[in-house]
N, C-alpha and C. Protein backbone atom coordinates (compact mmCIF):
# COMPACT_ATOMS: atom_id res chain seq x y z
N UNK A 1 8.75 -17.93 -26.60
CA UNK A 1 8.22 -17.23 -25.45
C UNK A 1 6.91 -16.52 -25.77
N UNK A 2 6.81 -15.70 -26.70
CA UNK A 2 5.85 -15.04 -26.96
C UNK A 2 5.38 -15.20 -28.75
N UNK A 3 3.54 -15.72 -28.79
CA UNK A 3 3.51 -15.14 -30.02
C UNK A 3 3.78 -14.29 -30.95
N UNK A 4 4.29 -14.08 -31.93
CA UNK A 4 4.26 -12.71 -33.00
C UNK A 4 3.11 -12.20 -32.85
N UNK A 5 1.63 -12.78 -33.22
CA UNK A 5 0.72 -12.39 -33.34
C UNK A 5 -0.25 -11.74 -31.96
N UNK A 6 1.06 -11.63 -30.94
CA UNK A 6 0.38 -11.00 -29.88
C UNK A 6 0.75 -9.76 -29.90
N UNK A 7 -0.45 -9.21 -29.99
CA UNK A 7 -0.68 -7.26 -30.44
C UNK A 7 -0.29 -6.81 -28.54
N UNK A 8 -0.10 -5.65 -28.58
CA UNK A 8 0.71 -5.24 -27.01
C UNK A 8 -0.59 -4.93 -26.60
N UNK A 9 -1.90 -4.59 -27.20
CA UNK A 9 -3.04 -4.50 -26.32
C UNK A 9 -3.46 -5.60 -25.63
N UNK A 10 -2.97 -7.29 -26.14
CA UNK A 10 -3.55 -8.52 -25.66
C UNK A 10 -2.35 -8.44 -24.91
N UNK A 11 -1.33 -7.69 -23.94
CA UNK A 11 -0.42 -8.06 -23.27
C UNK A 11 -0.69 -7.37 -21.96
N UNK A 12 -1.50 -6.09 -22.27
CA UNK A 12 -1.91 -4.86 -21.10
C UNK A 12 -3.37 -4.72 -20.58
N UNK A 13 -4.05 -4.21 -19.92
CA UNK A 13 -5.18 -3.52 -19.84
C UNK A 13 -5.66 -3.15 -18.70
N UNK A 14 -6.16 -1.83 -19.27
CA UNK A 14 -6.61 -0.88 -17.74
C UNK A 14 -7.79 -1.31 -17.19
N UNK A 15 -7.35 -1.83 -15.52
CA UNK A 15 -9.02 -2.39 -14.74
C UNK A 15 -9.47 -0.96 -14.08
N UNK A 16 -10.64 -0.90 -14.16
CA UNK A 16 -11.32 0.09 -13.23
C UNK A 16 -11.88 -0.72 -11.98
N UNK A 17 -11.51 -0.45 -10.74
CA UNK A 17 -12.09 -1.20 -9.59
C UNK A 17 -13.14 0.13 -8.96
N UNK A 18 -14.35 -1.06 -8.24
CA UNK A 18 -15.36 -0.25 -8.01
C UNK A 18 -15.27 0.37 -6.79
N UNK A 19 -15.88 2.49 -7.16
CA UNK A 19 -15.57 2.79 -6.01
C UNK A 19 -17.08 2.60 -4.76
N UNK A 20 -16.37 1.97 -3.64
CA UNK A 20 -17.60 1.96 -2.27
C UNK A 20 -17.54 2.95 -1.57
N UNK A 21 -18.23 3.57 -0.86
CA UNK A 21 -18.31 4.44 0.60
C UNK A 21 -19.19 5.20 0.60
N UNK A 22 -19.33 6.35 1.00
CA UNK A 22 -20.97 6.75 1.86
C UNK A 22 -19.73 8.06 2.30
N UNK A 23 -21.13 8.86 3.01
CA UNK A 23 -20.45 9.96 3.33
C UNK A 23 -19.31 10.60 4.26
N UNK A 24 -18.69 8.57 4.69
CA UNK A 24 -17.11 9.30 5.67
C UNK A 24 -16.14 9.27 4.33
N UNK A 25 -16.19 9.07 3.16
CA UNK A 25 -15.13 8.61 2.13
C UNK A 25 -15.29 7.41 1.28
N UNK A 26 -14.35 7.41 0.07
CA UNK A 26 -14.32 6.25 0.01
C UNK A 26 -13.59 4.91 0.02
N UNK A 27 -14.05 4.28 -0.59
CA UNK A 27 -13.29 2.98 -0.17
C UNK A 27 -13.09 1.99 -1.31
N UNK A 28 -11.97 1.43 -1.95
CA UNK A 28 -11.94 0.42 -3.40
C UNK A 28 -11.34 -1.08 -2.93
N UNK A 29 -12.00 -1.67 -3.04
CA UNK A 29 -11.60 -2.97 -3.12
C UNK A 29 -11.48 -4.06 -3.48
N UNK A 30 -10.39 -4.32 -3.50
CA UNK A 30 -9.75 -5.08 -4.84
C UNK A 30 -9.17 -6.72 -4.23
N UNK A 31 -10.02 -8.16 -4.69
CA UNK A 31 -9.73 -9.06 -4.54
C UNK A 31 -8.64 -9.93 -5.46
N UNK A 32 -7.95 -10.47 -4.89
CA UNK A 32 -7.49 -11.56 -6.34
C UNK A 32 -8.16 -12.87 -6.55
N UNK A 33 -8.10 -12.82 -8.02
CA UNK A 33 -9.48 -13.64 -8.60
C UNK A 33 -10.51 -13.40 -8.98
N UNK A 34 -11.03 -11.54 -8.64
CA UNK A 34 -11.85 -11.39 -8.86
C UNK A 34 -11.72 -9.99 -9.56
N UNK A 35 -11.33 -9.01 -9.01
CA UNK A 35 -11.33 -7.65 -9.41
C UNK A 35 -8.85 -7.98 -10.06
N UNK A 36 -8.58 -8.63 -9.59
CA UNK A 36 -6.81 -9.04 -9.90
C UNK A 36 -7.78 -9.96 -11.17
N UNK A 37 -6.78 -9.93 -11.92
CA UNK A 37 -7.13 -11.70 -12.43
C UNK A 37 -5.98 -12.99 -12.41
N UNK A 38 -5.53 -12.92 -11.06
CA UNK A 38 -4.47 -13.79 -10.23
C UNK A 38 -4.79 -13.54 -8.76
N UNK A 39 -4.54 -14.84 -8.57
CA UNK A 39 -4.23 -14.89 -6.96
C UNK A 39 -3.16 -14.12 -6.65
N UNK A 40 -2.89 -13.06 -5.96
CA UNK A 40 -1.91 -12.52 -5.47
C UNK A 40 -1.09 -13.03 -4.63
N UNK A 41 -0.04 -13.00 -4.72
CA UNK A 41 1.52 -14.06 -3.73
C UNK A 41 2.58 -12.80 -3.25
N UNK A 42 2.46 -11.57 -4.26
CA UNK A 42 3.83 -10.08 -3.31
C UNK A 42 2.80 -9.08 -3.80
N UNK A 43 3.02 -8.50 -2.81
CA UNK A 43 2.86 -6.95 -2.53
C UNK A 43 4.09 -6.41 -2.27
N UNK A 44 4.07 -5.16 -3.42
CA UNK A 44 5.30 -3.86 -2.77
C UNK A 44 4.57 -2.71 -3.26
N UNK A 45 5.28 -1.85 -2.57
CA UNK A 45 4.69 -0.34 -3.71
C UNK A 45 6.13 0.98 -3.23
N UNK A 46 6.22 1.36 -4.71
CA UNK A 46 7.15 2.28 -4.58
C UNK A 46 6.25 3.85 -4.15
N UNK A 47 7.47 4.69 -3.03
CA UNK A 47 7.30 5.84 -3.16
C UNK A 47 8.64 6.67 -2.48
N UNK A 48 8.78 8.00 -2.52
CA UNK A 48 9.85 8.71 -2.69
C UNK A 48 10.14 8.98 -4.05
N UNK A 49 10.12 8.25 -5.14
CA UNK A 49 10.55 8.50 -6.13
C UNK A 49 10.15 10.48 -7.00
N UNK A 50 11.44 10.70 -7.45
CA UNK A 50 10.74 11.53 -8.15
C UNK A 50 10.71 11.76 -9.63
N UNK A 51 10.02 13.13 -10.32
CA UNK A 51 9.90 12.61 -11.93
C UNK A 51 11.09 12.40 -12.60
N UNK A 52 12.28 12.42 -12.32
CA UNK A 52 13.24 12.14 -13.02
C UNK A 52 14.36 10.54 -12.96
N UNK A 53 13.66 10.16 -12.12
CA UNK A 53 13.60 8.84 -11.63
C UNK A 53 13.20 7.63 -12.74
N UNK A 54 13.66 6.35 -13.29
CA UNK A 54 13.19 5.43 -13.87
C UNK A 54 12.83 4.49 -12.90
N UNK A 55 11.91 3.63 -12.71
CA UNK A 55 12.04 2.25 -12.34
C UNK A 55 11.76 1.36 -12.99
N UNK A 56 11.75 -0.13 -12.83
CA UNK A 56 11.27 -1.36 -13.84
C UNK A 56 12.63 -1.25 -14.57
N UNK A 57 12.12 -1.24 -15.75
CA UNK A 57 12.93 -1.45 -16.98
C UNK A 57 13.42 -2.80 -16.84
N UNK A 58 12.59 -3.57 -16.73
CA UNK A 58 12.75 -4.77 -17.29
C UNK A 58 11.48 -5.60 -17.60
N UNK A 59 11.94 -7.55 -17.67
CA UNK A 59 10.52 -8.01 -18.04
C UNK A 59 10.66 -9.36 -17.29
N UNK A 60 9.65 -9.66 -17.46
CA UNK A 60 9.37 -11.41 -16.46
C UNK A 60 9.10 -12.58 -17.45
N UNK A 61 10.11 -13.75 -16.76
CA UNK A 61 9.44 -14.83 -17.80
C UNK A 61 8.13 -15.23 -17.21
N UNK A 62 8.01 -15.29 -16.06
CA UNK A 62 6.40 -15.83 -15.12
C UNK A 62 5.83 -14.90 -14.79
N UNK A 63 6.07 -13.86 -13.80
CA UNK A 63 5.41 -13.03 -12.87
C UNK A 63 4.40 -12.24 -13.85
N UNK A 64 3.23 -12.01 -13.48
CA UNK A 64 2.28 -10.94 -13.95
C UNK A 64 2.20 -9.83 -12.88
N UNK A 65 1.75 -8.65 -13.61
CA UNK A 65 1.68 -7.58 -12.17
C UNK A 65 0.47 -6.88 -12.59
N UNK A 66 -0.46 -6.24 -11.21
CA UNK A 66 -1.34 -5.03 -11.24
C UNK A 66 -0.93 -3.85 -10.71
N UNK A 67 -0.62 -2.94 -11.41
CA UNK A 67 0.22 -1.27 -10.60
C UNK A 67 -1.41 -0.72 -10.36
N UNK A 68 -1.17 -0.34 -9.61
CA UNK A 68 -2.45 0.71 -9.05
C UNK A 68 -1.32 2.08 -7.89
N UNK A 69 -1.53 3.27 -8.75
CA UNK A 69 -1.72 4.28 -7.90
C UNK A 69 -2.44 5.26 -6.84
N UNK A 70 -2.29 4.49 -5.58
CA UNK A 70 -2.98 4.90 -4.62
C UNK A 70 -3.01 6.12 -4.61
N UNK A 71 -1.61 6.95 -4.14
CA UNK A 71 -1.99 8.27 -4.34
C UNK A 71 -1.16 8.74 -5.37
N UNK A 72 -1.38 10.47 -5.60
CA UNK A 72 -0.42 10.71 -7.04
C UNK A 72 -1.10 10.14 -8.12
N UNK A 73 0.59 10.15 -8.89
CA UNK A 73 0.79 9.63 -10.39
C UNK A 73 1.87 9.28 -10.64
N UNK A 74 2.00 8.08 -11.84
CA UNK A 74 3.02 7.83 -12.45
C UNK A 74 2.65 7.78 -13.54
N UNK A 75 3.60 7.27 -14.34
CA UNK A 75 3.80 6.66 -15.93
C UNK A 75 4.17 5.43 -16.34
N UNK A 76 3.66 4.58 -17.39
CA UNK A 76 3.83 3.33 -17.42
C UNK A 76 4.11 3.30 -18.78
N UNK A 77 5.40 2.88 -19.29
CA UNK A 77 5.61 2.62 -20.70
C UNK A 77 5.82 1.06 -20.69
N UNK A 78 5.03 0.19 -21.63
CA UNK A 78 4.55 -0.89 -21.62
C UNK A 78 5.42 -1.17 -22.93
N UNK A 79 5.90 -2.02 -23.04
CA UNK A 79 6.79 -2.38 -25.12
C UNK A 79 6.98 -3.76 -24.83
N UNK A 80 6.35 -4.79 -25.81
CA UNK A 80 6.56 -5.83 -25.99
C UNK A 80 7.28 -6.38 -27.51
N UNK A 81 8.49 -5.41 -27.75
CA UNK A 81 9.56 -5.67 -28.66
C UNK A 81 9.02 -5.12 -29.53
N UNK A 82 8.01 -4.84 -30.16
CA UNK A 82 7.71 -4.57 -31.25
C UNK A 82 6.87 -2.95 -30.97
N UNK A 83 5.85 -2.60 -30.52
CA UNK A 83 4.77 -1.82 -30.13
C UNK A 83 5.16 -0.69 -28.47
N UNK A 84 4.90 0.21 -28.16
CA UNK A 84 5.14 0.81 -26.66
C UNK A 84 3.89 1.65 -26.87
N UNK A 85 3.18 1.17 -25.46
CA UNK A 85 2.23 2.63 -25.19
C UNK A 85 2.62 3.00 -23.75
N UNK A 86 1.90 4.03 -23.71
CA UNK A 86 2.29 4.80 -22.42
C UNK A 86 0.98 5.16 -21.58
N UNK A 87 0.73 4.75 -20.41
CA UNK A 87 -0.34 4.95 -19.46
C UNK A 87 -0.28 5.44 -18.13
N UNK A 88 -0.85 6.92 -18.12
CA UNK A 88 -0.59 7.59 -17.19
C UNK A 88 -2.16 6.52 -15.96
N UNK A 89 -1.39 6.59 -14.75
CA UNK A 89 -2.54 6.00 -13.45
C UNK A 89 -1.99 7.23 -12.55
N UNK A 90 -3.15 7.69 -12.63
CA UNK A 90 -3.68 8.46 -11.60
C UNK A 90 -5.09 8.41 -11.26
N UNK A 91 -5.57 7.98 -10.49
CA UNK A 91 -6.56 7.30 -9.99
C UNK A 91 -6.67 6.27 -8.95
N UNK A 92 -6.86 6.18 -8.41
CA UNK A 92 -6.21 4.93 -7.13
C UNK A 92 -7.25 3.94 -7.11
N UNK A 93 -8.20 4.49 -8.10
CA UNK A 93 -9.29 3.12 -8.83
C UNK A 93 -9.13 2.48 -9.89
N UNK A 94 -8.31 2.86 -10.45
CA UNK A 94 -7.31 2.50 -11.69
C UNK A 94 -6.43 1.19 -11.62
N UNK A 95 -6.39 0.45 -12.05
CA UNK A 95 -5.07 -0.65 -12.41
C UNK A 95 -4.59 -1.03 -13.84
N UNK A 96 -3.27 -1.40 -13.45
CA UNK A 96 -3.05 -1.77 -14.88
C UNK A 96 -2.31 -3.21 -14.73
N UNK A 97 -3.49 -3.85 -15.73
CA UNK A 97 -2.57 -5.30 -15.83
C UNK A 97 -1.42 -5.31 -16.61
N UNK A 98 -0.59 -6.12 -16.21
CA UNK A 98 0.89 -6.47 -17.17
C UNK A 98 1.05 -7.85 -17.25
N UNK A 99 1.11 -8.39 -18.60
CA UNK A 99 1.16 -10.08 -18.80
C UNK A 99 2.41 -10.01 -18.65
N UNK A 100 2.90 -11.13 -18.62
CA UNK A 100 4.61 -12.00 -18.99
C UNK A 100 5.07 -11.03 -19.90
N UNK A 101 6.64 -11.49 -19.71
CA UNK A 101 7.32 -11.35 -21.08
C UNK A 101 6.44 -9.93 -21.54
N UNK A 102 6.53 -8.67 -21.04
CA UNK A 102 6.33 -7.58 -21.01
C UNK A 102 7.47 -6.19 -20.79
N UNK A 103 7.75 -5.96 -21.37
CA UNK A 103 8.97 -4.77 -20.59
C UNK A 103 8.07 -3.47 -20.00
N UNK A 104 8.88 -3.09 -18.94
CA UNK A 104 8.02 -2.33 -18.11
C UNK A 104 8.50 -0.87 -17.70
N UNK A 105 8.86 0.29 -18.02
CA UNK A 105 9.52 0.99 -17.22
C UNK A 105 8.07 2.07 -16.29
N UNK A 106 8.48 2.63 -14.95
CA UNK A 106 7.63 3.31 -14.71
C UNK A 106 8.38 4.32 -14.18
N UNK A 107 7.94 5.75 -14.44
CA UNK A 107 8.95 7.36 -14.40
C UNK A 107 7.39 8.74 -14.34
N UNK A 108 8.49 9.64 -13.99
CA UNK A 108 7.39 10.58 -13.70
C UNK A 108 6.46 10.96 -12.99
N UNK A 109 7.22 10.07 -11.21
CA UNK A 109 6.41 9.71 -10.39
C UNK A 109 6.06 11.72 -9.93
N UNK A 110 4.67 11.75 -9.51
CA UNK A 110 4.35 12.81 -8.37
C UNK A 110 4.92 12.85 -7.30
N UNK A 111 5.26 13.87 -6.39
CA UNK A 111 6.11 14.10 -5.53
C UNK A 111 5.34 13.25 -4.08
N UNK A 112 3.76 12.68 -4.63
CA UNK A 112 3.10 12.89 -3.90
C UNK A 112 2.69 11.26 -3.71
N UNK A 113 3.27 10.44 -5.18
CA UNK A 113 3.20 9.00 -5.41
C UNK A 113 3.43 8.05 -4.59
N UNK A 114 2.28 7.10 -4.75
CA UNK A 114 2.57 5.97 -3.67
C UNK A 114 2.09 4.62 -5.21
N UNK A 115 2.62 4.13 -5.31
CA UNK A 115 2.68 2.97 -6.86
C UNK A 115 2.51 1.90 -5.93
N UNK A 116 1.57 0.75 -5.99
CA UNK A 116 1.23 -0.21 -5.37
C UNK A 116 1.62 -1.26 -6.38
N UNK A 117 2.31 -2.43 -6.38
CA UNK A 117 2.25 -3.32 -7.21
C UNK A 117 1.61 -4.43 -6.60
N UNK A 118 0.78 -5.48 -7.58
CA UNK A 118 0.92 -6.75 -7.14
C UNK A 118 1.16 -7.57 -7.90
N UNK A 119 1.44 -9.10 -7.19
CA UNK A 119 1.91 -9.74 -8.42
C UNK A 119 1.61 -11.35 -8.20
N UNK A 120 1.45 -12.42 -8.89
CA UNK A 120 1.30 -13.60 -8.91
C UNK A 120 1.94 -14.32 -8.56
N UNK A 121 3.53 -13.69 -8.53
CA UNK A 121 4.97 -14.47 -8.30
C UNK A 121 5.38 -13.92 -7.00
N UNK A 122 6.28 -14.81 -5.91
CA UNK A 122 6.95 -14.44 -4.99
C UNK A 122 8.54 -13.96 -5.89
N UNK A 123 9.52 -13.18 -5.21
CA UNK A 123 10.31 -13.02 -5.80
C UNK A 123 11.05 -13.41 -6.41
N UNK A 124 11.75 -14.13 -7.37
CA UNK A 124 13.24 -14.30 -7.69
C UNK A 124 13.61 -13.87 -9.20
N UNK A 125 14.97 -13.07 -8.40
CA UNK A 125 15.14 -12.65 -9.72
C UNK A 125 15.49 -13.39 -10.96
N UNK A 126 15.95 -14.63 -10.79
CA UNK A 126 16.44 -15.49 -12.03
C UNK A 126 15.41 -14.98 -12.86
N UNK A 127 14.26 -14.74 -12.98
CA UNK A 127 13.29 -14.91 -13.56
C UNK A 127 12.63 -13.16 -14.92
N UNK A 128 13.48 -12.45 -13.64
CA UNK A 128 13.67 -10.92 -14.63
C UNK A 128 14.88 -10.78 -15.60
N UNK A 129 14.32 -10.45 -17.00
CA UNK A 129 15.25 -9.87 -17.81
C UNK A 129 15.51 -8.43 -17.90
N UNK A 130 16.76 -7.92 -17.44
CA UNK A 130 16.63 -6.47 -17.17
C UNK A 130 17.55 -5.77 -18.04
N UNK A 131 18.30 -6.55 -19.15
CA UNK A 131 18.66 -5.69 -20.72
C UNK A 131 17.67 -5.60 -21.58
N UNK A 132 17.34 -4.72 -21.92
CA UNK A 132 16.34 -4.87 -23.14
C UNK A 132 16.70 -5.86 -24.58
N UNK A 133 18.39 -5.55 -24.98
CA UNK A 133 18.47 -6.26 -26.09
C UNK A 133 18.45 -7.75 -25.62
N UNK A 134 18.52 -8.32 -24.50
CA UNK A 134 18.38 -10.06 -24.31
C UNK A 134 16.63 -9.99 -23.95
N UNK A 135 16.05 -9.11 -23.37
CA UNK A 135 14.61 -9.03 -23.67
C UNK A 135 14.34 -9.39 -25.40
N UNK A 136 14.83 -8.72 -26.15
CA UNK A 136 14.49 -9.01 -27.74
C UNK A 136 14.74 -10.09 -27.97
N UNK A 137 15.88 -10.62 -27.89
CA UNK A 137 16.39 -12.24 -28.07
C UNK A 137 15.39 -13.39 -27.80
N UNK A 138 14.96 -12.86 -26.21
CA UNK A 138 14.34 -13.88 -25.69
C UNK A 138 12.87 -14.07 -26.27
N UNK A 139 12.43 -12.69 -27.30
CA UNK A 139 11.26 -12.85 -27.84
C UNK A 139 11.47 -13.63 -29.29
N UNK A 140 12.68 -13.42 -29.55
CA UNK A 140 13.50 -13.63 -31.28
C UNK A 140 13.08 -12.42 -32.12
N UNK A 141 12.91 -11.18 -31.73
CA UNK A 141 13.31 -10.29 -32.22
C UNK A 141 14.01 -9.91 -32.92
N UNK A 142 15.50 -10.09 -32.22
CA UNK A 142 16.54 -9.96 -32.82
C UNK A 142 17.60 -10.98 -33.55
């Protein structure tokens, strides 16, 4: 599934999308293909959540995702079996890519959070691993 020699920075990375507008506000906009680096196929975005809340915690054999926090903040702990960093988005110009075969949890939402996801894949779950130890397996980790 996944190289060894893939470091968790070649699995993540933060896009900055450019901000537009003039003096009613502004405005960011974000294409797929261009500012995504996928055609986008789902949109969801969590909110209500609060900081004591987990979501994710799992990983994809296909789907890639971009989280962008529109409003608020969350937390993004990123671990690809071996490595975890943690990336706070707050910024609603902010994204964060997530490759495959990535584990994902996101917590610590603001009371005030709106978490936008997108993603490459339409849904199905066959396709999420949501134990971590068969996440390891499936990398041969373990």
């Amino acid at each position: 599934m996944m190289n060894e020699s893939n470091s968790i920075e070649e699995m993540y990375r933060i896009l900055e999308f450019p901000e537009l507008g003039d003096e009613r506000g502004n405005l960011v906009v974000v294409e797929g293909g261009i500012q995504i680096p996928f055609d986008i196929q789902r949109i969801f975005y969590i909110y209500g959540s609060d900081d004591s809340v987990v979501r994710g915690q799992h990983a994809n054999l296909r789907s890639q995702f971009v989280l962008v926090n529109v409003a608020g903040s969350s937390k993004v702990k990123v671990d690809n079996g071996l490595e975890t960093r943690i990336i706070e988005l707050n910024k609603p110009r902010m994204g964060l890519y997530l490759s495959r075969m990535l584990w994902k949890e996101m917590y610590d939402f603001s009371p005030d959070s709106v978490l936008l996801v997108l993603s490459d894949e339409h849904y199905d779950g066959s396709e999420y691993i949501r134990d971590y130890d068969e996440y390891l397996k499936a990398l041969n980790h373990k």
